[in-house]
Protein backbone atom coordinates (compact mmCIF):
# COMPACT_ATOMS: atom_id res chain seq x y z
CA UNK A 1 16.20 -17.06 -5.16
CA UNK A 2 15.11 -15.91 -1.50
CA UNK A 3 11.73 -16.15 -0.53
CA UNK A 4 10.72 -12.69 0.66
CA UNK A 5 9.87 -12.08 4.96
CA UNK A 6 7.78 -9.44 3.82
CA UNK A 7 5.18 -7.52 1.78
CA UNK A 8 7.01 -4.36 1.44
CA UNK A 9 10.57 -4.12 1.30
CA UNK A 10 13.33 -1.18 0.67
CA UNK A 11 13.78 -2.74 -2.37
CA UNK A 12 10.17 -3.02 -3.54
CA UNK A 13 9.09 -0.42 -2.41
CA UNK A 14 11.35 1.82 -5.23
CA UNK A 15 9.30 0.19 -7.74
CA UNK A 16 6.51 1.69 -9.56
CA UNK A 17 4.30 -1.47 -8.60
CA UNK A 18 4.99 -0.93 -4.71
CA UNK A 19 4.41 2.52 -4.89
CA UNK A 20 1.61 2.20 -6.10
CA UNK A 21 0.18 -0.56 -3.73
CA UNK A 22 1.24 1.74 -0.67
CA UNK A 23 -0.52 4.66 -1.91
CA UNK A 24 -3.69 2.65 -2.12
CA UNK A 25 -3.02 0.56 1.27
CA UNK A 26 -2.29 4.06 2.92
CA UNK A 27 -5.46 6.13 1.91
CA UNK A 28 -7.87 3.20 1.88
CA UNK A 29 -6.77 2.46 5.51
CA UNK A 30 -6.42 6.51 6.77
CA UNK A 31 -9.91 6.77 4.85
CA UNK A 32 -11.18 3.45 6.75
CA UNK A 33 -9.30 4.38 10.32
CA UNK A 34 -10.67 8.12 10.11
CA UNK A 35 -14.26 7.91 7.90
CA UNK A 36 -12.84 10.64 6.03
CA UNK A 37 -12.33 10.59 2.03
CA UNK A 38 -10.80 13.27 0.59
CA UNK A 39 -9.65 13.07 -2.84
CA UNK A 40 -6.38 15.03 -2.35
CA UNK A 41 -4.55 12.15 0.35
CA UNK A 42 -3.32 9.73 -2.29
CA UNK A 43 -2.17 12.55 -4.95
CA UNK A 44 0.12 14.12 -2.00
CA UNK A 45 0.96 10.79 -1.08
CA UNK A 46 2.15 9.86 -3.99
CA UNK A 47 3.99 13.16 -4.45
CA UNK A 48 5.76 12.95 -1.55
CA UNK A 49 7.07 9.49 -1.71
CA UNK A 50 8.63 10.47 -5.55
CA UNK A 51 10.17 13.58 -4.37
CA UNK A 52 11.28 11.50 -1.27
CA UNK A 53 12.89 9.08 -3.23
CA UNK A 54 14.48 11.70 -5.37
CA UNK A 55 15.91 13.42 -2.25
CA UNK A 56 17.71 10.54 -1.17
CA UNK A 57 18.94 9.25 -4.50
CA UNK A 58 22.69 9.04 -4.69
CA UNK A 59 23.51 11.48 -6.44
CA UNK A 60 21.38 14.08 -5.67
CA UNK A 61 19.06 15.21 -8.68
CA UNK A 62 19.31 18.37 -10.11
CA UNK A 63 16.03 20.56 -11.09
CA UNK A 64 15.00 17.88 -13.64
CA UNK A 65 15.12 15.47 -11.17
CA UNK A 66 12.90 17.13 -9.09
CA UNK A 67 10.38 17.44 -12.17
CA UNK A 68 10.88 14.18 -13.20
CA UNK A 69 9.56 12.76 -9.36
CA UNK A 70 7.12 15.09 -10.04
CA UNK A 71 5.81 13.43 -12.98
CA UNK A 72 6.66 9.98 -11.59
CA UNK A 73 3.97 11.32 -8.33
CA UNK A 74 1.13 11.78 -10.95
CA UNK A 75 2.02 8.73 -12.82
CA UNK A 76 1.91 6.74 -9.38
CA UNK A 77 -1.28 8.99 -8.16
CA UNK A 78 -3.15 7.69 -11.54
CA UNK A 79 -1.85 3.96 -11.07
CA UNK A 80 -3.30 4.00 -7.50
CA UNK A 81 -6.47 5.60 -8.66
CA UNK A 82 -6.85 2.98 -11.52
CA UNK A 83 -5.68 0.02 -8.78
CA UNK A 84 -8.66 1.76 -6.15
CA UNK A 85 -11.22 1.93 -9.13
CA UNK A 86 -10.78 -1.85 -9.96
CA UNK A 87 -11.27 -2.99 -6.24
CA UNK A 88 -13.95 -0.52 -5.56
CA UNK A 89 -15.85 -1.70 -8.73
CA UNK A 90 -15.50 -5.67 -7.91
CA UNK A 91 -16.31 -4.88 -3.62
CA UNK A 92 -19.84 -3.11 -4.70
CA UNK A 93 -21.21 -5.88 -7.55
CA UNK A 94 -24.56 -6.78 -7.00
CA UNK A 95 -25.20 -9.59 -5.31
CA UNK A 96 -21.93 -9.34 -2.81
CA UNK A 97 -22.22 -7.05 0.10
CA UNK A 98 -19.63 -3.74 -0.39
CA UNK A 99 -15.96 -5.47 0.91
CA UNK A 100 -17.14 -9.18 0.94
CA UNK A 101 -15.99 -11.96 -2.04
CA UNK A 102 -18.15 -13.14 -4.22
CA UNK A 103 -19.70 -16.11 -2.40
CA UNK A 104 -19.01 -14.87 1.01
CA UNK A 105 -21.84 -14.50 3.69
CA UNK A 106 -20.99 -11.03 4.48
CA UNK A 107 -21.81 -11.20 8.06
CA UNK A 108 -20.08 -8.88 10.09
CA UNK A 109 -19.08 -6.99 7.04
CA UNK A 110 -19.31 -2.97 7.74
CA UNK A 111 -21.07 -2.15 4.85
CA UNK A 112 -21.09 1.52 5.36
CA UNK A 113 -17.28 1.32 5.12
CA UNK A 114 -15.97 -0.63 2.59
CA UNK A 115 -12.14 -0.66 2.35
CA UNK A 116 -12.24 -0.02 -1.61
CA UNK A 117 -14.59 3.13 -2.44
CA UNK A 118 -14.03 5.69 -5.18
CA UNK A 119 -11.76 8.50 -3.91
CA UNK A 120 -13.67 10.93 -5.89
């Protein structure tokens, strides 16, 4: 077995796991990058990347298809939110500053801009 050269392949990133992590990775940073948060990015996100991958499926899908990336885009949109929940929930326990590890000093840490923070 290869050892991967990267985080995000082709390959992974068909799967429902590496979906997933790029629909959190990509709103958390456009949320960080911008200081916007709207609650809408990652749904869209997510829908786009299904239908996406349904457009350039061999062979193309028929109407069902279409529905069925649908689906898949709110069953990705809810894995992301659940994924951006967990990290938002450890990144603001008390005791750690919002971002920073358990243990860690937390110096230079923006705390007005943590990169895990509820999307709603």
């Amino acid at each position: 077995m290869d050892i991967p050269q990267q985080l995000i392949s082709p390959d992974s990133l068909t799967t429902f796991g590496g979906i997933s992590v790029a629909v959190v990775a990509i709103t958390n940073s456009l949320k960080n990058a911008l200081g916007s948060n709207p609650p809408w990015v990652a749904w869209i996100l997510a829908m786009v990347i299904c239908v996406l991958g349904a457009v350039f499926n061999k062979p193309k899908p028929d109407a069902i298809g279409y529905v069925i990336a649908l689906v898949n885009g709110c069953i990705v949109y809810c894995s992301a939110f659940g994924m951006n929940s967990l990290g938002a929930a450890t990144s603001t326990k008390v005791g750690t500053f919002a971002g920073a590890a358990p243990g860690m000093s937390g110096k230079g840490t923006r705390v007005g801009r943590p990169f895990f923070e509820n999307w709603l």
